[in-house]
Protein backbone atom coordinates (compact mmCIF):
# COMPACT_ATOMS: atom_id res chain seq x y z
CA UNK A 1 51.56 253.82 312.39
CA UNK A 2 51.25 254.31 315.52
CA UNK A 3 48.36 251.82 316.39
CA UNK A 4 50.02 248.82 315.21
CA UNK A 5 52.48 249.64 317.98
CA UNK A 6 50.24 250.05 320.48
CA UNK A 7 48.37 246.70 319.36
CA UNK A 8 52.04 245.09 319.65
CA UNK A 9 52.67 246.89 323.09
CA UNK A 10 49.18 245.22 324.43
CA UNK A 11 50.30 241.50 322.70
CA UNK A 12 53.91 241.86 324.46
CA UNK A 13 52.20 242.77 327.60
CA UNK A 14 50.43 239.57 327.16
CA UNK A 15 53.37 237.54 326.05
CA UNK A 16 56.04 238.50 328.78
CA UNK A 17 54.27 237.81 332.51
CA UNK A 18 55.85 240.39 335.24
CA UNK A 19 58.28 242.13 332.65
CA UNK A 20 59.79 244.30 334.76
CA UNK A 21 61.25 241.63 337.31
CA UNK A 22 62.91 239.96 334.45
CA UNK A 23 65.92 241.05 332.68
CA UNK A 24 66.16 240.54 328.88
CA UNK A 25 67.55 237.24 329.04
CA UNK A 26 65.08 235.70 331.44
CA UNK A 27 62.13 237.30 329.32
CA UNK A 28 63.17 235.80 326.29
CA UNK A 29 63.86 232.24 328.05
CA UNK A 30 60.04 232.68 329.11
CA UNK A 31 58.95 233.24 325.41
CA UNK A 32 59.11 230.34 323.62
CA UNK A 33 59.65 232.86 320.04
CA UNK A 34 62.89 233.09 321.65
CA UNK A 35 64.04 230.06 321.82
CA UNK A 36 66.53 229.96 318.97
CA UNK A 37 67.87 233.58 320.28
CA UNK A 38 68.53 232.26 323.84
CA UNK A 39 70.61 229.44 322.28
CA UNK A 40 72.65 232.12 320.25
CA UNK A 41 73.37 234.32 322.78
CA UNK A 42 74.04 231.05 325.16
CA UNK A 43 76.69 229.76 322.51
CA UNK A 44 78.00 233.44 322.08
CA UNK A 45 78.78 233.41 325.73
CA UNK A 46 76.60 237.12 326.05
CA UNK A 47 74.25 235.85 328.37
CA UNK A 48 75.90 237.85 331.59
CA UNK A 49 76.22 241.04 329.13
CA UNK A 50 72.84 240.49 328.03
CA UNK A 51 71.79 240.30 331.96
CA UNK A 52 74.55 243.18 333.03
CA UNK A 53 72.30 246.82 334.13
CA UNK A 54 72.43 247.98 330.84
CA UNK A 55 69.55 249.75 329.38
CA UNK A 56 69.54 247.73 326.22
CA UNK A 57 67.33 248.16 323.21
CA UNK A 58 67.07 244.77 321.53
CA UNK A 59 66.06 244.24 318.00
CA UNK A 60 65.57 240.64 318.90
CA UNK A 61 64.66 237.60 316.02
CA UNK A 62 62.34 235.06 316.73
CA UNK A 63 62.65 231.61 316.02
CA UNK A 64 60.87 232.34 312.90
CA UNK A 65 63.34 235.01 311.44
CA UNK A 66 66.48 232.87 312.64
CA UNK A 67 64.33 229.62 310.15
CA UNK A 68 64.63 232.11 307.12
CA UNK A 69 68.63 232.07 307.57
CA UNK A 70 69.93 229.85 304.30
CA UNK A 71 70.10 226.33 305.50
CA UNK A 72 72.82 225.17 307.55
CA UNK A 73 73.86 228.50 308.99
CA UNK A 74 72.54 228.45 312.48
CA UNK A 75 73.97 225.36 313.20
CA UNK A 76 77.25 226.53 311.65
CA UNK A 77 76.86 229.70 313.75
CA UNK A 78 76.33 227.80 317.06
CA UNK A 79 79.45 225.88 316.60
CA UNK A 80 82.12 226.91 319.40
CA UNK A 81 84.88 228.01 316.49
CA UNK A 82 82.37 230.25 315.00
CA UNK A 83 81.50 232.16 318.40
CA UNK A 84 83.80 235.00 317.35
CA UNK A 85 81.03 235.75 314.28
CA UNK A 86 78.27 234.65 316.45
CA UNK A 87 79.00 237.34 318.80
CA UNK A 88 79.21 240.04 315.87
CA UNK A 89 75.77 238.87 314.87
CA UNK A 90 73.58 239.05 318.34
CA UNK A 91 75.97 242.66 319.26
CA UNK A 92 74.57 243.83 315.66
CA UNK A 93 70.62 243.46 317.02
CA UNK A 94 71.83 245.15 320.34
CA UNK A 95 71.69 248.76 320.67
CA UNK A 96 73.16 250.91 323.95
CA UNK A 97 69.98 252.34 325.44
CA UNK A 98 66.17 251.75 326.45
CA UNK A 99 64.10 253.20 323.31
CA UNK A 100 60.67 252.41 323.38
CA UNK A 101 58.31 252.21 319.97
CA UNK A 102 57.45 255.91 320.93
CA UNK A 103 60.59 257.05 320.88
CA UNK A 104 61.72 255.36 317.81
CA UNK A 105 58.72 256.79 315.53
CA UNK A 106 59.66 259.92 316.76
CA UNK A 107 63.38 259.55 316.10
CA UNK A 108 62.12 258.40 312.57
CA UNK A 109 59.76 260.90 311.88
CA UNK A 110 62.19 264.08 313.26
CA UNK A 111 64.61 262.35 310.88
CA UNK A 112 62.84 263.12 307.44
CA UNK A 113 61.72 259.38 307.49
CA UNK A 114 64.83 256.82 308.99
CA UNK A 115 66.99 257.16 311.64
CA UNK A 116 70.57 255.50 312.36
CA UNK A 117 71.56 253.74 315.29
CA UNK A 118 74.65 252.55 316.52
CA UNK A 119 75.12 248.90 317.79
CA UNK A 120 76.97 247.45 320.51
CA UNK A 121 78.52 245.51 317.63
CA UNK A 122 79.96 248.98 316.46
CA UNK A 123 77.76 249.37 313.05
CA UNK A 124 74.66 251.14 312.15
CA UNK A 125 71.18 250.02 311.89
CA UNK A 126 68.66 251.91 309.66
CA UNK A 127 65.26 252.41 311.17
CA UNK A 128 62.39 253.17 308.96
CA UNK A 129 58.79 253.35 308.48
CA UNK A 130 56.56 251.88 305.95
CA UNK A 131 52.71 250.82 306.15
CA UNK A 132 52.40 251.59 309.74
CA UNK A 133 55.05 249.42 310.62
CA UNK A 134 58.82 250.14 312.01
CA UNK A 135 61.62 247.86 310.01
CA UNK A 136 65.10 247.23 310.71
CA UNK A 137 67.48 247.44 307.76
CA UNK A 138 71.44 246.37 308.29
CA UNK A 139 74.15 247.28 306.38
CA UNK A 140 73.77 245.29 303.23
CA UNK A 141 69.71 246.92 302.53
CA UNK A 142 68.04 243.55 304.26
CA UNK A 143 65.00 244.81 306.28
CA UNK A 144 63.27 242.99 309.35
CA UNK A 145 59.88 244.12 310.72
CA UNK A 146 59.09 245.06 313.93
CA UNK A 147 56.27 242.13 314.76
CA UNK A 148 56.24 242.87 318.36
CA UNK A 149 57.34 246.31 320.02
CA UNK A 150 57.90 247.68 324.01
CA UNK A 151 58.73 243.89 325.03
CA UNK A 152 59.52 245.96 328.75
CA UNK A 153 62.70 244.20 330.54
CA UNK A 154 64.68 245.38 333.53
CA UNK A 155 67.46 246.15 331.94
CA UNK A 156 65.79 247.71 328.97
CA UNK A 157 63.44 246.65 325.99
CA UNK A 158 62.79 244.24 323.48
CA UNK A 159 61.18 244.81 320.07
CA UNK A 160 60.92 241.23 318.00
CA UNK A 161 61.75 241.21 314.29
CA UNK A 162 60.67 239.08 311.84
CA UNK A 163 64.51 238.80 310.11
CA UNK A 164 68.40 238.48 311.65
CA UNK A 165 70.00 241.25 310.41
CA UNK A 166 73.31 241.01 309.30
CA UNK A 167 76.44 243.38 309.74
CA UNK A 168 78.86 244.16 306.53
């Protein structure tokens, strides 16, 4: 379990050059996985909350996981009438806090196997393990893994997921 993290910790390391002089925002504008997320949170208008002092855990998707949305929804997401939802989305990946993969194996474990954390967007994530690896699961059972964990960020930490995960 814990070795896939610390594989993931070395590849984030790799992918995220000086990571503490860079706040979440500017790390994932110099990751192009996170290209579709800095669009979001540009057209959500969270970019200065996203830059703010936080600390900030983000469960953030990469390009990849926002391309297994249905068809047409990002676009319909990134329209300026939608922003409202938009915002509900990204807040929903966003937790209040810097929790590192360490820390959330350890919350999981002490937890008789998931633990429950509250988003900025006001609902509950469900963090669990299985095969080695930590997954996100929202409010309606979807689950996105953890591909990449302890992305470190000045104002906190970002762990890439493989899924957006959506609020009820």
């Amino acid at each position: 379990m814990l070795i896939n993290f610390l594989k993931y910790s070395i590849l984030s390391l790799v992918l995220s050059s000086n990571p503490n002089q860079m706040n979440i925002v500017e790390t994932a504008v110099s990751n192009d996985n996170f290209s579709t997320l800095v669009a979001a949170v540009q057209a959500g208008d969270l970019v200065d909350a996203l830059s703010s002092e936080g600390p900030f855990t983000v469960f953030a998707p990469t390009n990849d996981g926002f391309n297994k949305l249905p068809e047409g929804t990002l676009g319909t997401l990134l329209k300026p009438e939608n922003k409202g939802t938009l915002q509900s989305i990204l807040k929903y990946h966003v937790v209040a806090g810097k929790f590192m993969a360490g820390d959330v194996v350890k919350a999981i474990n002490d937890n008789g196997g998931e633990f429950a954390v509250e988003t900025l967007q006001g609902n509950k994530l469900t963090l669990k393990l299985w095969d080695g690896s930590v997954y996100v699961i929202d409010a309606k059972g979807n689950k996105a893994k953890v591909v990449i964990a302890d992305v470190d960020t000045s104002n906190g930490v970002i762990h890439a997921i493989d899924n957006v995960v959506l609020p009820e």
